[in-house]
N, C-alpha and C. Protein backbone atom coordinates (compact mmCIF):
# COMPACT_ATOMS: atom_id res chain seq x y z
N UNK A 1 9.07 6.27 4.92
CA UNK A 1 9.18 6.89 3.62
C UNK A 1 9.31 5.81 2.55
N UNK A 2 8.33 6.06 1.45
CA UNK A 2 8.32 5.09 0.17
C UNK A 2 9.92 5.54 -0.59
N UNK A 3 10.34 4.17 -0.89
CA UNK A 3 11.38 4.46 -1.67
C UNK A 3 10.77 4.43 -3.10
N UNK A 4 11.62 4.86 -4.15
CA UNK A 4 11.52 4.76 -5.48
C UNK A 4 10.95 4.21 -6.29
N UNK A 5 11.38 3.37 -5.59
CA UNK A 5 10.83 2.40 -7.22
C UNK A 5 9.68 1.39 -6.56
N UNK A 6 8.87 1.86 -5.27
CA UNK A 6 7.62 1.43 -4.69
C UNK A 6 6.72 0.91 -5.72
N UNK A 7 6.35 -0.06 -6.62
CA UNK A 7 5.24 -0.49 -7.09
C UNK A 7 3.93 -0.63 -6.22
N UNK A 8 2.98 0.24 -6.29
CA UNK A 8 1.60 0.16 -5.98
C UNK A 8 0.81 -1.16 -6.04
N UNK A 9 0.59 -1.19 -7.27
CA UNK A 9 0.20 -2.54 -7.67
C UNK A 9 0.64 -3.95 -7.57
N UNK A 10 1.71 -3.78 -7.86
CA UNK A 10 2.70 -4.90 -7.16
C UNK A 10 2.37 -4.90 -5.55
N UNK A 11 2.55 -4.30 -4.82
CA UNK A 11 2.19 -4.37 -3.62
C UNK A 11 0.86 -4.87 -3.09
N UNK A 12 0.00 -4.36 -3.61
CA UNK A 12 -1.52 -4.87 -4.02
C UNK A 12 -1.65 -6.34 -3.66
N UNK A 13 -0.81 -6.73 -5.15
CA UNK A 13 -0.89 -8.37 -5.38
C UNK A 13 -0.15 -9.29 -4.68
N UNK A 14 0.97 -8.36 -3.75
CA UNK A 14 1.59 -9.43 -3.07
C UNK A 14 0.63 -9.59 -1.49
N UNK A 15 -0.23 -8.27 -1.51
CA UNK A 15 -1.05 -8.11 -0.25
C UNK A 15 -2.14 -9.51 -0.42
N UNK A 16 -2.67 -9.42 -1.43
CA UNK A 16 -3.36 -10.60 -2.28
C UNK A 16 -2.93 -12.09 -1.82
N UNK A 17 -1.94 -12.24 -2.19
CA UNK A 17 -1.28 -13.36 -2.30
C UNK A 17 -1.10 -13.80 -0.58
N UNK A 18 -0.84 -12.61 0.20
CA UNK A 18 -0.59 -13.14 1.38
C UNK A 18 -1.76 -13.34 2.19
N UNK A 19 -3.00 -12.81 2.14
CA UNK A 19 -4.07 -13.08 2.79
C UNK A 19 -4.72 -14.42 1.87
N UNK A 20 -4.40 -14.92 0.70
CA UNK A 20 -4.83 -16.15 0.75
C UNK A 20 -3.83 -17.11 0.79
N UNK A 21 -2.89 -17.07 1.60
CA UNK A 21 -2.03 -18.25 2.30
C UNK A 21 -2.33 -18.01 3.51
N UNK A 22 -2.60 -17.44 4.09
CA UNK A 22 -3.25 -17.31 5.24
C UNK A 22 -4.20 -17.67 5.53
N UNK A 23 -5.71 -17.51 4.61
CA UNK A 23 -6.63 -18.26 5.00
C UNK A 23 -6.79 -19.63 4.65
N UNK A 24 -5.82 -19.85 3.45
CA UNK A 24 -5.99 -21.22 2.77
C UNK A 24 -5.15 -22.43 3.18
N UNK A 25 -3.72 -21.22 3.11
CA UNK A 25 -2.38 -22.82 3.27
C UNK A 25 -2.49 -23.41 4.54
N UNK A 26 -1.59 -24.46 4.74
CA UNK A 26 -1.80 -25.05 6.29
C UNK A 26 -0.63 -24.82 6.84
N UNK A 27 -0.12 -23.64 7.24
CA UNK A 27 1.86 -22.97 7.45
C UNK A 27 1.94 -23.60 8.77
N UNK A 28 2.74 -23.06 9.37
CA UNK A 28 3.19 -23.11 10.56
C UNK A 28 2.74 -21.67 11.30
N UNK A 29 3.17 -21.58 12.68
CA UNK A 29 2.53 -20.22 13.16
C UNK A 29 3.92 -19.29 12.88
N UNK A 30 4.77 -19.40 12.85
CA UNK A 30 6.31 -18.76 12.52
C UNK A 30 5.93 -18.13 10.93
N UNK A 31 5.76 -19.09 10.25
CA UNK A 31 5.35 -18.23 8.62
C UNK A 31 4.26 -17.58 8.35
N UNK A 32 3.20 -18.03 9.56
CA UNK A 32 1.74 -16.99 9.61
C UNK A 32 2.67 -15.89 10.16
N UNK A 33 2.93 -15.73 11.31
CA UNK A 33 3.34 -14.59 11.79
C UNK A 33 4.25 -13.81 11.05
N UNK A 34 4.99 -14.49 10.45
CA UNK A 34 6.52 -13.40 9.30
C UNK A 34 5.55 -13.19 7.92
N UNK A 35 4.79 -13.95 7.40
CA UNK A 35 3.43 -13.14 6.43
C UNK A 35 2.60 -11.65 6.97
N UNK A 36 1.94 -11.96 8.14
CA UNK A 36 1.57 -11.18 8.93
C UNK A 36 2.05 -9.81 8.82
N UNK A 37 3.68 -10.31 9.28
CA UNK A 37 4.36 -9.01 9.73
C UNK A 37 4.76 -7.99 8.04
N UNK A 38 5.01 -9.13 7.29
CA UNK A 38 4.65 -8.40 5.67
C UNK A 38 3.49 -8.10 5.53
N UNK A 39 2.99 -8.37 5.65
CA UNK A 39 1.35 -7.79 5.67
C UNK A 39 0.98 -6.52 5.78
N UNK A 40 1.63 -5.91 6.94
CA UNK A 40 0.93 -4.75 7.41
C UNK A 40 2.11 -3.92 7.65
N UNK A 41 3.30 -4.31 6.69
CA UNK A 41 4.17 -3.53 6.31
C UNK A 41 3.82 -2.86 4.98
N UNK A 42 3.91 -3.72 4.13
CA UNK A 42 3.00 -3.62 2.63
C UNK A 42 1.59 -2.68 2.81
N UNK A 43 0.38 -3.30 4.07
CA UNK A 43 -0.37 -2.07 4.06
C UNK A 43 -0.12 -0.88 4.53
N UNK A 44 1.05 -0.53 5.15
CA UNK A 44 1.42 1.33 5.42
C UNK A 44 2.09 1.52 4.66
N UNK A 45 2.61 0.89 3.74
CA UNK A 45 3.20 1.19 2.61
C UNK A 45 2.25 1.79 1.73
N UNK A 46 1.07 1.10 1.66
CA UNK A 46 0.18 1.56 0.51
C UNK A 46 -0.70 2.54 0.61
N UNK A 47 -0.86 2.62 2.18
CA UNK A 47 -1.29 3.47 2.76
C UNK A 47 -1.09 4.81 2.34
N UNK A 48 0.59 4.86 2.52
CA UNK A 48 1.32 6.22 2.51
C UNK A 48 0.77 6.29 1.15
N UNK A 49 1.95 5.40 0.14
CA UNK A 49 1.34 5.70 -0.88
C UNK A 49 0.17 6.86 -1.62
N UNK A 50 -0.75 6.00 -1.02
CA UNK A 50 -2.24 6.77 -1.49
C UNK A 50 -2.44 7.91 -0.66
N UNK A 51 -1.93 8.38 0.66
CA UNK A 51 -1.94 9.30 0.97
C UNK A 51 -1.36 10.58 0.14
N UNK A 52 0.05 10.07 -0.35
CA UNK A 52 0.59 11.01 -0.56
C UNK A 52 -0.10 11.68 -2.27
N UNK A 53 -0.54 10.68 -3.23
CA UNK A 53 -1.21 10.63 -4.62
C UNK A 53 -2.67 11.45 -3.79
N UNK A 54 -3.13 11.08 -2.53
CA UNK A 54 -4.67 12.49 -2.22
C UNK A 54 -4.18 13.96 -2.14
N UNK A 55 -2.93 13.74 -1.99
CA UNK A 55 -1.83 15.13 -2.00
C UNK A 55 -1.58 15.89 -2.66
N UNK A 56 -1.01 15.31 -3.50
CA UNK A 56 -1.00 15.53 -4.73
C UNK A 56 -1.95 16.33 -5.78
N UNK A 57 -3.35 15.13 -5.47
CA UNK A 57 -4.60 15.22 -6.06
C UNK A 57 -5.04 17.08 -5.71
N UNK A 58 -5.58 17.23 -4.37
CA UNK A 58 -5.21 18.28 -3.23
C UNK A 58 -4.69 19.34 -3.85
N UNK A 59 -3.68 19.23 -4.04
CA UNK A 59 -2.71 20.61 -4.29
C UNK A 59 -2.51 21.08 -5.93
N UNK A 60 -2.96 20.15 -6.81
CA UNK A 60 -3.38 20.53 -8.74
C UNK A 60 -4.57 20.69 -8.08
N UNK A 61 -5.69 20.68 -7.79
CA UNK A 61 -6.64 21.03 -7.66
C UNK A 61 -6.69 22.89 -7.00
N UNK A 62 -6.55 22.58 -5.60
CA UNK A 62 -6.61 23.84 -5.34
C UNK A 62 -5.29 25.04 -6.58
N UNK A 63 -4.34 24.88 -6.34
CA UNK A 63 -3.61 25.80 -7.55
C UNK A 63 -4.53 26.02 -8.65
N UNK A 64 -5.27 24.82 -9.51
CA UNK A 64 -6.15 25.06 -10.78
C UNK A 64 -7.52 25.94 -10.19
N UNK A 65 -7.78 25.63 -9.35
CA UNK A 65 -9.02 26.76 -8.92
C UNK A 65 -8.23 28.25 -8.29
N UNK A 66 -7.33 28.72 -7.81
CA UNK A 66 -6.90 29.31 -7.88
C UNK A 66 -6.29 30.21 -9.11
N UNK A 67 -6.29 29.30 -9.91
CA UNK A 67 -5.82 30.01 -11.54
C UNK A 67 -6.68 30.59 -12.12
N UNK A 68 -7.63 30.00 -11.94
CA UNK A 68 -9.36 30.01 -12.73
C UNK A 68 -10.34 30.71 -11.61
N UNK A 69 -10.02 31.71 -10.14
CA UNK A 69 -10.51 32.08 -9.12
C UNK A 69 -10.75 33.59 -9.68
């Protein structure tokens, strides 16, 4: 479950940021792997996210065609 104050975009850019230290920096395998593991925390995060905003989307839609049915 997304907490509150989840920034989308922010999340985005930190997703950003971590796939080019990954392909670029020269880390260790300990900070690849703890990037990593942010990684694809951040992407089910954003995941949900956008799941839940198709939901959303989804349900004003059908109600407005329902109004207008």
């Amino acid at each position: 479950m997304l907490s509150k104050d989840f920034d989308f975009e922010k999340s985005i850019k930190e997703l950003e940021k971590i796939a080019e230290s990954l392909e670029n920096e020269k880390i260790s395998l300990d900070e690849s792997i703890a990037l990593f593991e942010k990684g694809v925390t951040l992407s089910k995060e954003c995941s949900e996210y956008l799941e839940n905003a198709k939901q959303k989307i989804v349900t004003l839609t059908e109600k407005e065609s329902e109004a207008n049915g």
